[in-house]
C-alpha atoms as a PDB file:
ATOM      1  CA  UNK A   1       4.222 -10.869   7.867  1.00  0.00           C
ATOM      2  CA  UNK A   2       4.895  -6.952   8.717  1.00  0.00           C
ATOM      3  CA  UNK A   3       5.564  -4.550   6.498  1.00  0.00           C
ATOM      4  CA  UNK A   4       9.074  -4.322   6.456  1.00  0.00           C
ATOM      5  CA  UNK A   5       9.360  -7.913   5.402  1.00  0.00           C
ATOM      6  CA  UNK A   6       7.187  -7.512   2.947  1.00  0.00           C
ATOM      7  CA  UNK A   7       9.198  -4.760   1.544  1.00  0.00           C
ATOM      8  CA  UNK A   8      12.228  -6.462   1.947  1.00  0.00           C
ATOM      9  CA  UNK A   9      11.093  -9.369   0.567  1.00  0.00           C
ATOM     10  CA  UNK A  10       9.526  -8.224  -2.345  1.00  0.00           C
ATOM     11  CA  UNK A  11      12.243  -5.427  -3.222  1.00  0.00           C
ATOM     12  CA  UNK A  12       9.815  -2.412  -2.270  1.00  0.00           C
ATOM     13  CA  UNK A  13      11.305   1.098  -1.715  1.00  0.00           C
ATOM     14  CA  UNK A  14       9.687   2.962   1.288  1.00  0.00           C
ATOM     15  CA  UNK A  15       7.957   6.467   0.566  1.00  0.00           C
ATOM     16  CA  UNK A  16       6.744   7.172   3.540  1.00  0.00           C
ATOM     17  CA  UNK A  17       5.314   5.742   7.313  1.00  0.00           C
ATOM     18  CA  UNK A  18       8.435   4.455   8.083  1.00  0.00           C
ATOM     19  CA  UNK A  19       7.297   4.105  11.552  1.00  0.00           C
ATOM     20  CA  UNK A  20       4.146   2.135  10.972  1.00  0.00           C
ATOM     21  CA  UNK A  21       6.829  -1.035   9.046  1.00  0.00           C
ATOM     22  CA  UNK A  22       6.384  -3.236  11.832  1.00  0.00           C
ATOM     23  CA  UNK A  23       2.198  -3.358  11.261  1.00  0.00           C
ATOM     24  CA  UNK A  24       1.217  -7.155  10.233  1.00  0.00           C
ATOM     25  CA  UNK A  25      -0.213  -7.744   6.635  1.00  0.00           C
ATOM     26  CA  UNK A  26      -2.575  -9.943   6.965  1.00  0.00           C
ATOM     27  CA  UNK A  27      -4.279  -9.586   2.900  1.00  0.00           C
ATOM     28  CA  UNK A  28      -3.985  -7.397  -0.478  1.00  0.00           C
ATOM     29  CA  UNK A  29      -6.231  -5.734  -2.095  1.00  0.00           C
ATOM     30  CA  UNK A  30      -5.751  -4.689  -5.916  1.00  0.00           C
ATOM     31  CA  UNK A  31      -7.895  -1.984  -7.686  1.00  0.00           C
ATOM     32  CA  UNK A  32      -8.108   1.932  -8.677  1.00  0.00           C
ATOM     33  CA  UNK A  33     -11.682   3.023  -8.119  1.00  0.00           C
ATOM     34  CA  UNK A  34     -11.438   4.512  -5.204  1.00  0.00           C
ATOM     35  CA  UNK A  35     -14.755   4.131  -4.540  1.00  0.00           C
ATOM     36  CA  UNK A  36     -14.341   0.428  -5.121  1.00  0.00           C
ATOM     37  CA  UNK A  37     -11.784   0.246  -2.965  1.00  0.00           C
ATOM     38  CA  UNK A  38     -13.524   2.004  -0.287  1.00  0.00           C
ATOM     39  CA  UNK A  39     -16.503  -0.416  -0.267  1.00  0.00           C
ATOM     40  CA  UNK A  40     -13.825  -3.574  -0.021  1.00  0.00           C
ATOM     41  CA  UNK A  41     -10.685  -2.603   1.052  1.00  0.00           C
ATOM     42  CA  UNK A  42     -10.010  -5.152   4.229  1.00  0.00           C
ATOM     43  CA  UNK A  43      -8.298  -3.932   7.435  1.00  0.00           C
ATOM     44  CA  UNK A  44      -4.936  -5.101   7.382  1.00  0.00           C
ATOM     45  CA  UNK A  45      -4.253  -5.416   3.563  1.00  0.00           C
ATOM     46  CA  UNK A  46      -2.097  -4.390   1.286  1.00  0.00           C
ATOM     47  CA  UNK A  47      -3.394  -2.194  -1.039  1.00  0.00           C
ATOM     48  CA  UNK A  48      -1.735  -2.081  -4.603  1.00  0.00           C
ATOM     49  CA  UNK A  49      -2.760   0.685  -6.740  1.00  0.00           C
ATOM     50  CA  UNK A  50      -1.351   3.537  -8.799  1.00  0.00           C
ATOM     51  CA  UNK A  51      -3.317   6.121  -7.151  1.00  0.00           C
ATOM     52  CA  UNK A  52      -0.554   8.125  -5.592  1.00  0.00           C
ATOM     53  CA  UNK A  53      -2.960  11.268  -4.539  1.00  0.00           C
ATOM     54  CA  UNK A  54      -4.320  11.886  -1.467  1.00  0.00           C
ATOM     55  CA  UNK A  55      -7.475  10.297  -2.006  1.00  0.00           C
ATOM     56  CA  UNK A  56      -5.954   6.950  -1.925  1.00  0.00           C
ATOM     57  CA  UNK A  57      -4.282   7.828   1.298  1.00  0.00           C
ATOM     58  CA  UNK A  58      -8.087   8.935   2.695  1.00  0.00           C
ATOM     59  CA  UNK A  59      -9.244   6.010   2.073  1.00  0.00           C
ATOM     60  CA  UNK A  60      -6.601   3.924   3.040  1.00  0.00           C
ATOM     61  CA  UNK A  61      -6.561   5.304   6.142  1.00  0.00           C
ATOM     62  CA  UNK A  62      -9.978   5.444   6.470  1.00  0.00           C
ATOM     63  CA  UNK A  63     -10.332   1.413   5.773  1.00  0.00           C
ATOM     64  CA  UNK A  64      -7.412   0.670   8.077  1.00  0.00           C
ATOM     65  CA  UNK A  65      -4.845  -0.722   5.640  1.00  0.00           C
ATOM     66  CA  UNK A  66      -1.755  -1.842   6.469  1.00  0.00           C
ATOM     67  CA  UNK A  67       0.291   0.022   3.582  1.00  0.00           C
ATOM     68  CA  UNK A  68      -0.322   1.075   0.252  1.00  0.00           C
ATOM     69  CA  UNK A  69       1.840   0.046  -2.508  1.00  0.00           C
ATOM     70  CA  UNK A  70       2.369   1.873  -5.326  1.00  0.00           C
ATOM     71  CA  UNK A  71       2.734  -0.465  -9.236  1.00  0.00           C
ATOM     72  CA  UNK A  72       4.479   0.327 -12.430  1.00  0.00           C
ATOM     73  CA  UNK A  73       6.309   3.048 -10.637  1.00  0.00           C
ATOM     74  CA  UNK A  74       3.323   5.380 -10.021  1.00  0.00           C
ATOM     75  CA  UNK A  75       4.373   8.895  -8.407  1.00  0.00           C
ATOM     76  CA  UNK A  76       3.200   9.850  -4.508  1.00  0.00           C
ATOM     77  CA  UNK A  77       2.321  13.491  -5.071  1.00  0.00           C
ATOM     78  CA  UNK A  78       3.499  15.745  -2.241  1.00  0.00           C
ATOM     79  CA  UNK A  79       0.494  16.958  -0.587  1.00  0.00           C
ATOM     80  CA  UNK A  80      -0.472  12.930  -0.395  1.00  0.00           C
ATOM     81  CA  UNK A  81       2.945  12.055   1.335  1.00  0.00           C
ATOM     82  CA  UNK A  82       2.550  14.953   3.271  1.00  0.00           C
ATOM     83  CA  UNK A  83      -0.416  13.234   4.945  1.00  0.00           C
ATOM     84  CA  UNK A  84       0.800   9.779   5.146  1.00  0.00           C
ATOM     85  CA  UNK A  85       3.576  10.957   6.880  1.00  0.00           C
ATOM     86  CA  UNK A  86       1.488  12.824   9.442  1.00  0.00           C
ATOM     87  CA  UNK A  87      -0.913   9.529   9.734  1.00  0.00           C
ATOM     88  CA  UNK A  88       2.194   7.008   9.733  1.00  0.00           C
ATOM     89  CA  UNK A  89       0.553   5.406   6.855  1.00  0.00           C
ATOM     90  CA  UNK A  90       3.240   3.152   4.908  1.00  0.00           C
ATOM     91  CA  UNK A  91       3.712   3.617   1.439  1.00  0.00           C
ATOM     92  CA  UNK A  92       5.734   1.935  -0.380  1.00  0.00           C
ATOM     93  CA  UNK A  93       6.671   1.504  -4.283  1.00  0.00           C
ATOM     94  CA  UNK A  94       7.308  -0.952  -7.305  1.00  0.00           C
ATOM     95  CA  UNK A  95       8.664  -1.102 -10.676  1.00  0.00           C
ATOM     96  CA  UNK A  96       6.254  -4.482 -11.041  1.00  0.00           C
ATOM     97  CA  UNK A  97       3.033  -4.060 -12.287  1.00  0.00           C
ATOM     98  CA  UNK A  98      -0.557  -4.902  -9.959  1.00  0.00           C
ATOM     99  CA  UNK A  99      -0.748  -8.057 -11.391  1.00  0.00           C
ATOM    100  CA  UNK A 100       2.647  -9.359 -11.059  1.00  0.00           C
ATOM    101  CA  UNK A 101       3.007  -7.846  -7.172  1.00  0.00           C
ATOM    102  CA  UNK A 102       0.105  -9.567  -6.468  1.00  0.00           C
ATOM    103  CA  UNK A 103       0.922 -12.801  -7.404  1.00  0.00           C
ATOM    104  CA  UNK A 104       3.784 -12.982  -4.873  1.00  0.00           C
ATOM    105  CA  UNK A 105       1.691 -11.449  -2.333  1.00  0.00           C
ATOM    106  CA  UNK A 106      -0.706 -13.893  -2.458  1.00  0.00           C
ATOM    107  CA  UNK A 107       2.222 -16.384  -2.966  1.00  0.00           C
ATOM    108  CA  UNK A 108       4.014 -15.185  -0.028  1.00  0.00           C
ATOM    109  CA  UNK A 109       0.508 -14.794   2.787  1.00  0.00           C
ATOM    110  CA  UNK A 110      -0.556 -18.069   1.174  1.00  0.00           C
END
């Protein structure tokens, strides 16, 4: 599954990266310790957070994640979308919560 049908599929509303949509998903990742995150984030993964800085995008980047989605309607600051833009790094946002956006994640990589 890429990106974009992820999005589509689970009603996601594109922040920025919209260039990097067609990248495969291959996993999720939920958590908001970035340091956590850091140490288990897997390449490939969507990571669901509410960390909108530009931390999260760091290590996001840094880990090799296919997107980073954004629960409970969590803000992207500026200076982070900024630098997702400039590293085509998706993000992408929900009104759902962690736990319910990764139930049909998992639901939907099975």
């Amino acid at each position: 599954m890429t990106v974009k049908e992820l999005a589509e599929t689970l009603s996601l509303t594109v922040l920025a990266g919209k260039d990097s949509l067609n990248r495969p998903v291959t996993g999720g990742y939920t958590g908001d310790l970035l340091s956590w995150v850091m140490a288990r984030l897997p390449e490939n993964a969507a990571w669901l957070t509410v960390m909108g800085n530009i931390n999260a995008v760091a290590v996001a980047s840094l880990k090799d994640a296919a997107c980073i989605i954004l629960t409970d309607s969590a803000p992207l600051d500026e200076q982070a979308r900024d630098k997702a833009r400039e590293l085509d790094l998706a993000v992408l946002t929900s009104r759902k919560n962690s736990y319910e956006l990764g139930l049909k994640l998992a639901e939907l990589l099975g």
